[in-house]
C-alpha atoms as a PDB file:
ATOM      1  CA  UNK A   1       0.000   0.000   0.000  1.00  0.00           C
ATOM      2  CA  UNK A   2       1.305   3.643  -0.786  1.00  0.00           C
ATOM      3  CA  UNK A   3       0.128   6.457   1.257  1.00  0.00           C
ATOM      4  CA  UNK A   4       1.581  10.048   1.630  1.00  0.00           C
ATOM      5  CA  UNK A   5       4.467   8.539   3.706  1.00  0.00           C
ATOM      6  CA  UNK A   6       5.871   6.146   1.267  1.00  0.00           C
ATOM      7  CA  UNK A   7       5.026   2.692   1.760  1.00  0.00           C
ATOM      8  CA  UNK A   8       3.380   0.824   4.377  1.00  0.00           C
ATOM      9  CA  UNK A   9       3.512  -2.808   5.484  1.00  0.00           C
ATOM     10  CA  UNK A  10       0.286  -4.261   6.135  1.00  0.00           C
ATOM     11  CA  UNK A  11      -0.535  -7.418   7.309  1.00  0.00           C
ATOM     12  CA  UNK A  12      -1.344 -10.233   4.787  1.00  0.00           C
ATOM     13  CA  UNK A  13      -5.148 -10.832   4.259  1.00  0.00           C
ATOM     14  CA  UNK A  14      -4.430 -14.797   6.008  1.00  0.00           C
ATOM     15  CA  UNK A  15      -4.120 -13.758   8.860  1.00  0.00           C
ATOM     16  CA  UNK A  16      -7.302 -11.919   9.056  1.00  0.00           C
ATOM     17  CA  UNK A  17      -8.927 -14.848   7.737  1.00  0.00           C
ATOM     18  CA  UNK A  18      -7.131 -17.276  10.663  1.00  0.00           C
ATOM     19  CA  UNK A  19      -8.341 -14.586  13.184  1.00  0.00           C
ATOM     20  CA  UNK A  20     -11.883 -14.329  11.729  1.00  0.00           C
ATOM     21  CA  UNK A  21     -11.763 -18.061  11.911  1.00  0.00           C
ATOM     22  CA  UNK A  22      -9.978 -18.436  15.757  1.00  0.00           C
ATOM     23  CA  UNK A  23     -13.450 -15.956  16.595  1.00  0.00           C
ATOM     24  CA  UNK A  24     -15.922 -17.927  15.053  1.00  0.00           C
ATOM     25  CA  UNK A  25     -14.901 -20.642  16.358  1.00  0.00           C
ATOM     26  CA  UNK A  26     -14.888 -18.940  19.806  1.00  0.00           C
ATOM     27  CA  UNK A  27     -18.018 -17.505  19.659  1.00  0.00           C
ATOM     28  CA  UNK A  28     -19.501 -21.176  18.534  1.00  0.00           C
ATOM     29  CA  UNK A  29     -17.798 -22.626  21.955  1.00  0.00           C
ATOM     30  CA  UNK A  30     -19.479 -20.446  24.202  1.00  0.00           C
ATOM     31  CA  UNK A  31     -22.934 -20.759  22.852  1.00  0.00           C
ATOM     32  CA  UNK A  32     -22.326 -24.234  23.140  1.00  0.00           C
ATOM     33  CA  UNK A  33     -21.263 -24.169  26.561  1.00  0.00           C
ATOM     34  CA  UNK A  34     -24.142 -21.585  27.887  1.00  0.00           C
ATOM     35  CA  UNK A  35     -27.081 -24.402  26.728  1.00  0.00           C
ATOM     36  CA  UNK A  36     -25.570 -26.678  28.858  1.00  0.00           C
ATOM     37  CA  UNK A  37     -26.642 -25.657  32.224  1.00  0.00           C
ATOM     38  CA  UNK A  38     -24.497 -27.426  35.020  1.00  0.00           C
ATOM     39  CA  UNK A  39     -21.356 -26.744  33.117  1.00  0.00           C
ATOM     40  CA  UNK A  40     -22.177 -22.873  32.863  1.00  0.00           C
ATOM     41  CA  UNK A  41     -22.643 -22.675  36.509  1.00  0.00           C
ATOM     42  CA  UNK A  42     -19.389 -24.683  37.091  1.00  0.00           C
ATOM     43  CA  UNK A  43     -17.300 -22.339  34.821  1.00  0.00           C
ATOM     44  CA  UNK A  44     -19.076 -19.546  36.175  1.00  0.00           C
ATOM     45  CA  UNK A  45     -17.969 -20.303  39.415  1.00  0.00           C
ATOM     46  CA  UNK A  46     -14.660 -21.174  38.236  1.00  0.00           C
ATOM     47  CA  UNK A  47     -14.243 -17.755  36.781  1.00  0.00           C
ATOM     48  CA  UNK A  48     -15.974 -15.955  39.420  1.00  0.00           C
ATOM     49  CA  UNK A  49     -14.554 -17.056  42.560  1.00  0.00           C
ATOM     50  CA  UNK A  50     -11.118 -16.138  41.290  1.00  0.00           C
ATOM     51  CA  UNK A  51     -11.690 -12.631  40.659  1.00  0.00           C
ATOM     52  CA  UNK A  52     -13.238 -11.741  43.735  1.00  0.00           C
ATOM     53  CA  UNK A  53     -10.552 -13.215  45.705  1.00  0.00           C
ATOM     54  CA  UNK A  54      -7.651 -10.840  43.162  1.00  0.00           C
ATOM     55  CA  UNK A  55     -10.843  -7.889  43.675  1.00  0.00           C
ATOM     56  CA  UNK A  56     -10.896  -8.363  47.294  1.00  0.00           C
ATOM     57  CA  UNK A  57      -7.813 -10.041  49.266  1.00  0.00           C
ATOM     58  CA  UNK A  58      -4.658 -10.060  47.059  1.00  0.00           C
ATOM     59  CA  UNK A  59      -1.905  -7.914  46.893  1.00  0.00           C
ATOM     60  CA  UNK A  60      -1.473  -7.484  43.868  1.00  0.00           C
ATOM     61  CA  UNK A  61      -1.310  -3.647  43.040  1.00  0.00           C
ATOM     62  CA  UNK A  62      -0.864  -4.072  38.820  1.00  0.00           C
ATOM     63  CA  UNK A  63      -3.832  -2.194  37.017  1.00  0.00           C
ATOM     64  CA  UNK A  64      -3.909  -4.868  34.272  1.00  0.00           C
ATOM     65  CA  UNK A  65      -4.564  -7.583  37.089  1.00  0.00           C
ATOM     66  CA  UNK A  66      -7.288  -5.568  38.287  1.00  0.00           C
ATOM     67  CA  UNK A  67      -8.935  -5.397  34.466  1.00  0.00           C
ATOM     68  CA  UNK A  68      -8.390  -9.079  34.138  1.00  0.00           C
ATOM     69  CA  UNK A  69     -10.314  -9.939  36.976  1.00  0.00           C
ATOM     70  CA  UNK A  70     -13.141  -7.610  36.674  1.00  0.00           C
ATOM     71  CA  UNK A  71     -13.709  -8.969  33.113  1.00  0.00           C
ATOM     72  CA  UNK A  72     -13.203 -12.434  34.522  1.00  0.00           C
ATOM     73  CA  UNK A  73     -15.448 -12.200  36.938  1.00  0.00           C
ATOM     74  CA  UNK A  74     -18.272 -10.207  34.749  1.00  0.00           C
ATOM     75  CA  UNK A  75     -18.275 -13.494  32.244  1.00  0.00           C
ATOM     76  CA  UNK A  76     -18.158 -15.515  35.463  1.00  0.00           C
ATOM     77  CA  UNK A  77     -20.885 -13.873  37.022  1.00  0.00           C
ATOM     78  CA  UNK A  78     -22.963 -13.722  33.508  1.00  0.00           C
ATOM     79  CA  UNK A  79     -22.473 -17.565  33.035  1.00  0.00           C
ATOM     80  CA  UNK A  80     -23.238 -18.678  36.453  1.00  0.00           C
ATOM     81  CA  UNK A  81     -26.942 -16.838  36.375  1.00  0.00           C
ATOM     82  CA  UNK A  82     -27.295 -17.917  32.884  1.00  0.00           C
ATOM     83  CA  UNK A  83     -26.603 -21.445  33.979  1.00  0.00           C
ATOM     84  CA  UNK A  84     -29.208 -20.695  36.663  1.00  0.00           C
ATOM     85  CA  UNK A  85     -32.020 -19.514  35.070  1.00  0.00           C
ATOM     86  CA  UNK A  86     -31.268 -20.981  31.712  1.00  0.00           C
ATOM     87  CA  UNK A  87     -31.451 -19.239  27.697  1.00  0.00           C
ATOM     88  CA  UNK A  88     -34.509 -17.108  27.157  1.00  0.00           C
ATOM     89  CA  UNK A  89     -36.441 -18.513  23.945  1.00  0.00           C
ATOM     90  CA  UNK A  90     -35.664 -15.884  21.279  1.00  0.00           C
ATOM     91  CA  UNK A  91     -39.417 -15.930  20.370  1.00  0.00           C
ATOM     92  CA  UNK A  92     -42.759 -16.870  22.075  1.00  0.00           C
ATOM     93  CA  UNK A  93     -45.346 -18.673  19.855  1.00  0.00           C
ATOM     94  CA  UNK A  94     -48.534 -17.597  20.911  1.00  0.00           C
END
């Protein structure tokens, strides 16, 4: 690519595709795992119950530990009620 700098390196379109791919495939996981019940509350748990503990007792003074647990615990927390109240239908039949 040529822009008003000179040229610029960009990265090959493969690896976008590999990414694109790696997040699918993510996404697909986690659907998967939030329809099973029991194993949603036992992740969220096991998600959960570490983050509160870096939140609320550790020492540990590095702002990116801090970020890690609050997301951490937010998906914990999310999949644990999801595992206990289950998926909403996405549409009534009436």
């Amino acid at each position: 690519m040529i822009s008003r700098i000179g040229t610029v390196n960009t990265a090959s379109p493969l690896a976008g595709i590999i990414a694109q791919m790696i997040l699918r495939r993510a996404r697909g996981a986690l659907l998967r795992l939030v329809r099973r019940r029991a194993l949603a509350v036992v992740a969220g748990l096991a998600l959960a119950a570490p983050a509160v503990w870096v939140e609320f007792f550790s020492r540990y003074e590095a702002w990116w530990i801090d970020g890690l647990a609050l997301v951490a615990g937010a998906t914990g927390v999310a999949l644990l009620w999801t595992g206990l109240t289950g998926v909403p239908p996405d549409w009534i039949d009436e």
